[in-house]
Protein backbone atom coordinates (compact mmCIF):
# COMPACT_ATOMS: atom_id res chain seq x y z
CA UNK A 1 -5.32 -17.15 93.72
CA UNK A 2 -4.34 -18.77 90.17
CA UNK A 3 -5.52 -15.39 88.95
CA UNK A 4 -3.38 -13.87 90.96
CA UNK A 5 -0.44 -15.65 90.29
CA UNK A 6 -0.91 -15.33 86.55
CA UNK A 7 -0.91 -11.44 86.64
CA UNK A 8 2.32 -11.73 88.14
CA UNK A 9 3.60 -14.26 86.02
CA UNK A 10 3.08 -11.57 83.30
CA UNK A 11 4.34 -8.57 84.96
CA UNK A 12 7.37 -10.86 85.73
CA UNK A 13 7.79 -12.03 82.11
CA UNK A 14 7.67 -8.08 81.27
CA UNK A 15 10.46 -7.23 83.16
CA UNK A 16 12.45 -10.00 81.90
CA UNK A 17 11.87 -8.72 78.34
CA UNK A 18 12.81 -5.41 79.38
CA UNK A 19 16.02 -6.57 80.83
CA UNK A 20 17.23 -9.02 77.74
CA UNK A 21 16.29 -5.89 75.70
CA UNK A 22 14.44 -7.82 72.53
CA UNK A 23 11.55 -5.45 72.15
CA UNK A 24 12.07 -2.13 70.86
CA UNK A 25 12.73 0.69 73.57
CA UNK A 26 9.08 1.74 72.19
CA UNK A 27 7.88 -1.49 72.96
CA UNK A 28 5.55 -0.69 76.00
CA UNK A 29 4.35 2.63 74.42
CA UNK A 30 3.10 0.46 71.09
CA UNK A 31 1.17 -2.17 73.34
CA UNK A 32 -0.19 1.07 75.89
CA UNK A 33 -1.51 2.38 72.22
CA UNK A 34 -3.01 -1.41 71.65
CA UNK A 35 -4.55 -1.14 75.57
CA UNK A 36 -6.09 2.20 74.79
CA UNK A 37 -7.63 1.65 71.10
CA UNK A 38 -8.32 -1.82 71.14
CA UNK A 39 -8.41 -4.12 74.49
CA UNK A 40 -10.08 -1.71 77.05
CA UNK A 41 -12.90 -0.23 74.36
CA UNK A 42 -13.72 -4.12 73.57
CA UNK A 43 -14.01 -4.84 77.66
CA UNK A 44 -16.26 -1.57 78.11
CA UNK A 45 -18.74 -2.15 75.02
CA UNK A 46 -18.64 -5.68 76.74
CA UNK A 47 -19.25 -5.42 80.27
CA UNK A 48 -20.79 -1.58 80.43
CA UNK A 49 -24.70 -3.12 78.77
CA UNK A 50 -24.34 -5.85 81.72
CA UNK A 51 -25.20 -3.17 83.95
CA UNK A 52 -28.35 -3.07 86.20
CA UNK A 53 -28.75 0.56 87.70
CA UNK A 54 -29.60 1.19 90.93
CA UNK A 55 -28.12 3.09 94.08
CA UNK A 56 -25.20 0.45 94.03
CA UNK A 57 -23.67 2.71 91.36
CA UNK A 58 -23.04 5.72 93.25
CA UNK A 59 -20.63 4.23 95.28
CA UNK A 60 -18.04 3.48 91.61
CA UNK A 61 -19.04 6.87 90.46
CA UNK A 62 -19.03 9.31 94.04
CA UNK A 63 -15.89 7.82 95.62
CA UNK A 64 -12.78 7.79 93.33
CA UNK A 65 -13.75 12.13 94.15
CA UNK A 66 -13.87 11.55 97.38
CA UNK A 67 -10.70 9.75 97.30
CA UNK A 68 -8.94 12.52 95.71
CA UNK A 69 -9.59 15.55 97.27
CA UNK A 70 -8.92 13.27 100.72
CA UNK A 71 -5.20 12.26 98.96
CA UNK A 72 -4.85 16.18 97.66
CA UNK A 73 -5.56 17.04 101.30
CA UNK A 74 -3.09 14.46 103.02
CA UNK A 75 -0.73 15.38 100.41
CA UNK A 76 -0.67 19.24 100.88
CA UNK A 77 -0.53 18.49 104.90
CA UNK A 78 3.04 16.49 104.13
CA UNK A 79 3.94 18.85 102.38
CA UNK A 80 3.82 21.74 104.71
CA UNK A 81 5.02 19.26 107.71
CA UNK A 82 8.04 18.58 105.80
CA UNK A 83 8.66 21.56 103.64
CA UNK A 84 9.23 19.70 100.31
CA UNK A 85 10.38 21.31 97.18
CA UNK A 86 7.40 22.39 94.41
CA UNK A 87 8.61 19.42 92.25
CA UNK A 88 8.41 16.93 94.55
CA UNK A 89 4.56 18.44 96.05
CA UNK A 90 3.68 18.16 92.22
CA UNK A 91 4.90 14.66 91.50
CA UNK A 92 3.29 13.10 94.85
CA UNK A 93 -0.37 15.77 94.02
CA UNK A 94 -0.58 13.87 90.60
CA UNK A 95 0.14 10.30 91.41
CA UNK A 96 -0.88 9.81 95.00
CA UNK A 97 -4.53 10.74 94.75
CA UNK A 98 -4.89 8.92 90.70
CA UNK A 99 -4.49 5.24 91.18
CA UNK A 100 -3.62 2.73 88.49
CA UNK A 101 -7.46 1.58 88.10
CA UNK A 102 -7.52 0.83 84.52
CA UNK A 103 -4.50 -0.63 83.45
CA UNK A 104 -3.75 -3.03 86.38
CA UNK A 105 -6.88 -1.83 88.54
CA UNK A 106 -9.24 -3.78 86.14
CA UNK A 107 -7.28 -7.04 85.90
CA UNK A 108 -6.74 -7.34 89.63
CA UNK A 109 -10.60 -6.93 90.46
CA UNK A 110 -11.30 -9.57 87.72
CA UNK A 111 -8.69 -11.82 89.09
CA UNK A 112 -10.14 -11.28 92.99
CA UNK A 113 -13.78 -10.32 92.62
CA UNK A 114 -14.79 -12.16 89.15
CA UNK A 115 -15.48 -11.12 85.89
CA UNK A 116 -18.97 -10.09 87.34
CA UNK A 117 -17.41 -6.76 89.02
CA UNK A 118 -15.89 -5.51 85.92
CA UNK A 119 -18.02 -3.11 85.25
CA UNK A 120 -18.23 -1.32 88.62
CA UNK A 121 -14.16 -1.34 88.16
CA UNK A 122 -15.04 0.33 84.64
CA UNK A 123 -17.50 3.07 86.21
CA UNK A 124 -14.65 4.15 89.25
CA UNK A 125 -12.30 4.31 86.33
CA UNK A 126 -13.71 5.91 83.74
CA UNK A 127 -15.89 8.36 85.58
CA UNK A 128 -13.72 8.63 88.25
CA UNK A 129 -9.70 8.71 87.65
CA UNK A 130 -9.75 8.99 83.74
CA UNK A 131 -12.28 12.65 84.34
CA UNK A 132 -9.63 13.41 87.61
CA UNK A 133 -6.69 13.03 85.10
CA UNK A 134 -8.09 15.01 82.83
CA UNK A 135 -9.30 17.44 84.88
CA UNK A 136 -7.38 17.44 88.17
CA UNK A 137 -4.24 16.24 86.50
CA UNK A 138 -4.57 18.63 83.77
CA UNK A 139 -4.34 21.93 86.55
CA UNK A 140 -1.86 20.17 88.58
CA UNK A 141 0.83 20.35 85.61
CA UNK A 142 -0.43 23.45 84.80
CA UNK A 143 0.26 24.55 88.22
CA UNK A 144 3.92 22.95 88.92
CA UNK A 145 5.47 22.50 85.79
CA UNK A 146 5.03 26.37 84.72
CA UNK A 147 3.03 24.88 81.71
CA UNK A 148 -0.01 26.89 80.13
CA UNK A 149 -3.19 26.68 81.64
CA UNK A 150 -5.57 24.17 79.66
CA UNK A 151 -8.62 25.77 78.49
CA UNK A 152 -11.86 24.22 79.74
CA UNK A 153 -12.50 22.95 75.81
CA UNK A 154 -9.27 21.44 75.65
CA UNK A 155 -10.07 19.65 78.53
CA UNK A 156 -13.36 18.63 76.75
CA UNK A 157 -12.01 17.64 73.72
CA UNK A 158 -9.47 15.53 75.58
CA UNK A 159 -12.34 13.33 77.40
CA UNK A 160 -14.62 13.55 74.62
CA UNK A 161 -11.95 11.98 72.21
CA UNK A 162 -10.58 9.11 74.52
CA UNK A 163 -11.36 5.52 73.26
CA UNK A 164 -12.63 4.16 76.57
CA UNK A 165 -14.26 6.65 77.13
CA UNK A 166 -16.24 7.02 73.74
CA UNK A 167 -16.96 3.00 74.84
CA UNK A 168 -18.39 3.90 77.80
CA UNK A 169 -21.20 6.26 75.97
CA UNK A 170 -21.68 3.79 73.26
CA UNK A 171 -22.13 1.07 75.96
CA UNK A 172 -24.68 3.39 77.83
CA UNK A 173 -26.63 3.79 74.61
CA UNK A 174 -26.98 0.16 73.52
CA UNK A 175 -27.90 -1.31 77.04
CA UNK A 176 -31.42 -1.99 75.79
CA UNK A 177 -30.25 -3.31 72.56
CA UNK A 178 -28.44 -6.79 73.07
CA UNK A 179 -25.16 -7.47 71.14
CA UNK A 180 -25.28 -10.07 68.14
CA UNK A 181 -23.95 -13.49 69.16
CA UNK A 182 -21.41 -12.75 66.67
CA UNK A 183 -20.33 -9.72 67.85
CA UNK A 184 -20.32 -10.49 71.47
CA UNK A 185 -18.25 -13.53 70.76
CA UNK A 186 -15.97 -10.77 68.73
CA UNK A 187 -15.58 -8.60 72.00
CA UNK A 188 -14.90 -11.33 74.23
CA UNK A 189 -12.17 -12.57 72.49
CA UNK A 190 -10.64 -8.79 71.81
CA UNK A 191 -11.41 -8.24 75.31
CA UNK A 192 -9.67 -11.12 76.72
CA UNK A 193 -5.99 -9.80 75.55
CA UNK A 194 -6.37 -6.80 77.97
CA UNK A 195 -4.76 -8.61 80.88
CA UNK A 196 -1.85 -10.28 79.28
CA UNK A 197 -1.15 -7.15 76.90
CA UNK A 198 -1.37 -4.67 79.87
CA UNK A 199 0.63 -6.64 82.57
CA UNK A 200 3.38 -7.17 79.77
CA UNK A 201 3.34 -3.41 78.96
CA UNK A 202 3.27 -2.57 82.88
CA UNK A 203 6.73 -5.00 83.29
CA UNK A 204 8.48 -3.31 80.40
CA UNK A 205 8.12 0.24 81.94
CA UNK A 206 8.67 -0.71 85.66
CA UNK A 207 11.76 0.60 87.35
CA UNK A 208 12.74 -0.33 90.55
CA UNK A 209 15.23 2.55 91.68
CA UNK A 210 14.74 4.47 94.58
CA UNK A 211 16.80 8.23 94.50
CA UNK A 212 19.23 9.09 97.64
CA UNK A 213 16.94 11.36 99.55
CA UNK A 214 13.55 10.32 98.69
CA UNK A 215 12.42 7.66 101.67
CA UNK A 216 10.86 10.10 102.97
CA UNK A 217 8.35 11.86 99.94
CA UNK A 218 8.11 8.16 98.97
CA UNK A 219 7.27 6.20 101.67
CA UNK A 220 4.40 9.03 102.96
CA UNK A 221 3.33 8.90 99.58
CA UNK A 222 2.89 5.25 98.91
CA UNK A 223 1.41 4.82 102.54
CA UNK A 224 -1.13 7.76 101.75
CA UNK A 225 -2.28 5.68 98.31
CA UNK A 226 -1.96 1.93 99.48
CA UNK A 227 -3.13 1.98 102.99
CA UNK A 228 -4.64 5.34 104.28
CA UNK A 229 -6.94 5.89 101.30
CA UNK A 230 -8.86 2.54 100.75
CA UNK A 231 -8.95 2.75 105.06
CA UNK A 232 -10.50 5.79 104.58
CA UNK A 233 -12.58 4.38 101.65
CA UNK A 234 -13.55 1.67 104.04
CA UNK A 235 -14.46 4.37 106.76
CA UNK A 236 -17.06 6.22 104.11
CA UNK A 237 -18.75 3.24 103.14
CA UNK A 238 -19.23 1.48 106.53
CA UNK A 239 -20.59 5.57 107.30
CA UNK A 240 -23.11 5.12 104.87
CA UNK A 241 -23.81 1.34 104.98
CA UNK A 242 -22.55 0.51 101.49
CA UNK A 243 -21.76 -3.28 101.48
CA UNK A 244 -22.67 -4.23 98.10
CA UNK A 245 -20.35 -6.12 95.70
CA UNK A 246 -20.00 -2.37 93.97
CA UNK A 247 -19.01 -0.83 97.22
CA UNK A 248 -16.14 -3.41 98.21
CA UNK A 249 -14.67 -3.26 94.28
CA UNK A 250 -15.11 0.82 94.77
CA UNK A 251 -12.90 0.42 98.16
CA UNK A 252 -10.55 -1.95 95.96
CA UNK A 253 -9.85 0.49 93.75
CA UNK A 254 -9.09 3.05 95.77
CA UNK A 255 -6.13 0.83 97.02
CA UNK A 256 -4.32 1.00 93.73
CA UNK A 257 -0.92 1.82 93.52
CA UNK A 258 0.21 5.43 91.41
CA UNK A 259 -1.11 5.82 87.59
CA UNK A 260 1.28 5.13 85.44
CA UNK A 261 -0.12 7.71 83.04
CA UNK A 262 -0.08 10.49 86.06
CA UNK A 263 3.83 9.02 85.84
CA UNK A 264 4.43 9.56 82.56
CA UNK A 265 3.14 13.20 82.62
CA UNK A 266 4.64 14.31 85.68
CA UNK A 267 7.75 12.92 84.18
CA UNK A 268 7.24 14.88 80.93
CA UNK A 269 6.60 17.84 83.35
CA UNK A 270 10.21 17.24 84.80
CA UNK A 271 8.31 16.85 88.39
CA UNK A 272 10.81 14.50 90.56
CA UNK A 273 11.27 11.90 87.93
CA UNK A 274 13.15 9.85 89.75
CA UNK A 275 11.10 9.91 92.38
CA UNK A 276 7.96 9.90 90.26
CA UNK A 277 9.27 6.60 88.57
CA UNK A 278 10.16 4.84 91.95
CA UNK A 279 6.69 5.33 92.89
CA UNK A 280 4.89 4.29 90.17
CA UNK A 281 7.00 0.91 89.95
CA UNK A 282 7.72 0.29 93.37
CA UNK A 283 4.42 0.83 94.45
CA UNK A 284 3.05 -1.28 92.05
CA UNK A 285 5.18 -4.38 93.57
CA UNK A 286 4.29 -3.35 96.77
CA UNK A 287 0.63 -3.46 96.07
CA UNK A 288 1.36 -7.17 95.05
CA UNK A 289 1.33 -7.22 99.22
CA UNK A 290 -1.23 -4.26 100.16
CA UNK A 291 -4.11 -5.58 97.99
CA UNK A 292 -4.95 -9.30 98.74
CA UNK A 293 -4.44 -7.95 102.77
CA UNK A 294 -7.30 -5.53 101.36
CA UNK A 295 -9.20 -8.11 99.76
CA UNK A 296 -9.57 -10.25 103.25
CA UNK A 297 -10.43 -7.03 105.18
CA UNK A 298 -13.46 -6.32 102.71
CA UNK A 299 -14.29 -9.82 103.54
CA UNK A 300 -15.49 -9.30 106.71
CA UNK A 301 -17.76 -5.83 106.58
């Protein structure tokens, strides 16, 4: 719980910078940049070698994909049932099925599951939602924002090139080889800004504004990514009788609220950005709720 509460603390203390307007309005994208190169590269070099493999591991890497062709599906059904405009389809396809399971994903699971389950939060993210994004993501704009088509080398080049992710191989590669006490002391202490940096960046960018007309897209939305999914999530582990500590931080996971870098694009894309913005902020308050309700019901299977 003290975990807890200090996350929010931080997201709070975000929002009150952004409101007494002392950082730059660049602020948040300078301390994303810091997330990206610095903080979350330092976490995976220092949690990734802490691995153990075993069957555990499928569940991380197998169900953020299962997640999101289940959230594409709901999605599309909504659609249909309530004939919403292309925009609007677009905006809730990119943001409903990619959850937030780096930037906030990874300090909630530390701060209710321990630093031990870090790295299963790292595998669901990394080879889960960062490949969806730039994959998945990458033919939904294509497809709703009229955008060119990325070429399957682009696409390469993209995941190939991203910091975390060029952690994640490096981290693979030395597992056998243990860090120097030196440098392991180095990453621990780079690694430990993540939290405060990222909650702090999340605050600054959060608005709370819903558009006239939107309950509707935004509320089956947000239901679809903080309550049907990890239910469903539930559903396919019980089905396969995954209980292991990787299995309930997989489930976690797949309760987080919108991406806030599926936000950002979709807003570039001009896809609902008012409603794109509602439900990346809102939802993350509301999963202030959703997840430690989660977190008791993973108690018990």
């Amino acid at each position: 719980m003290e975990n807890f509460i200090i996350i929010l603390a931080l997201l709070l203390l975000g929002m009150a910078l952004n409101r007494v307007d002392i950082f730059p309005k660049n602020g948040s994208q300078v301390l994303n940049l810091f997330i990206i190169y610095v903080s979350l590269p330092a976490l995976i070099l220092l949690q990734i070698p802490r691995l153990t493999f075993s069957k555990d591991l499928l569940a991380p890497v197998l169900l953020p994909w299962a997640m999101l062709g289940v959230s594409a599906l709901l999605v599309m059904t909504a659609s249909r049932i309530f004939k919403w405009q292309r925009p609007t389809t677009g905006a809730l396809l990119l943001v409903v099925p990619l959850g937030n399971t780096s930037f906030f994903g990874i300090p909630m699971v530390k701060a209710f599951w321990g630093t031990d389950s870090i790295s299963y939060a790292v595998l669901y993210d990394q080879f889960g939602s960062f490949l969806a994004l730039s994959t998945y993501g990458s033919i939904i704009l294509a497809t709703y924002s009229g955008s060119d088509k990325p070429t399957p080398l682009a696409i390469l080049k993209r995941i190939c090139l991203f910091p975390p992710f060029i952690a994640l191989v490096l981290g693979l590669l030395t597992m056998s080889f243990p860090y120097p006490a030196v440098l392991e002391a180095v990453l621990e202490n780079i690694a430990a800004s993540l939290v405060p940096v990222v909650m702090v960046a999340i605050g600054l960018q959060i608005k709370l504004k819903l558009p006239p007309g939107s309950w509707k897209p935004f509320s089956v939305g947000l239901a679809i990514k903080l309550v049907v999914a990890p239910l469903i999530a539930t559903a396919i582990c019980l089905a396969f009788n995954q209980h292991s500590l990787a299995a309930k931080v997989s489930v976690f996971e797949a309760g987080m609220p919108p991406m806030v870098t599926a936000g950002a694009l979709a807003l570039l894309a001009g896809l609902a950005p008012e409603l794109t913005a509602a439900l990346v902020g809102l939802g993350l308050m509301v999963s202030f709720l959703t997840l430690p309700l989660l977190f008791q019901v993973l108690q018990v299977f």
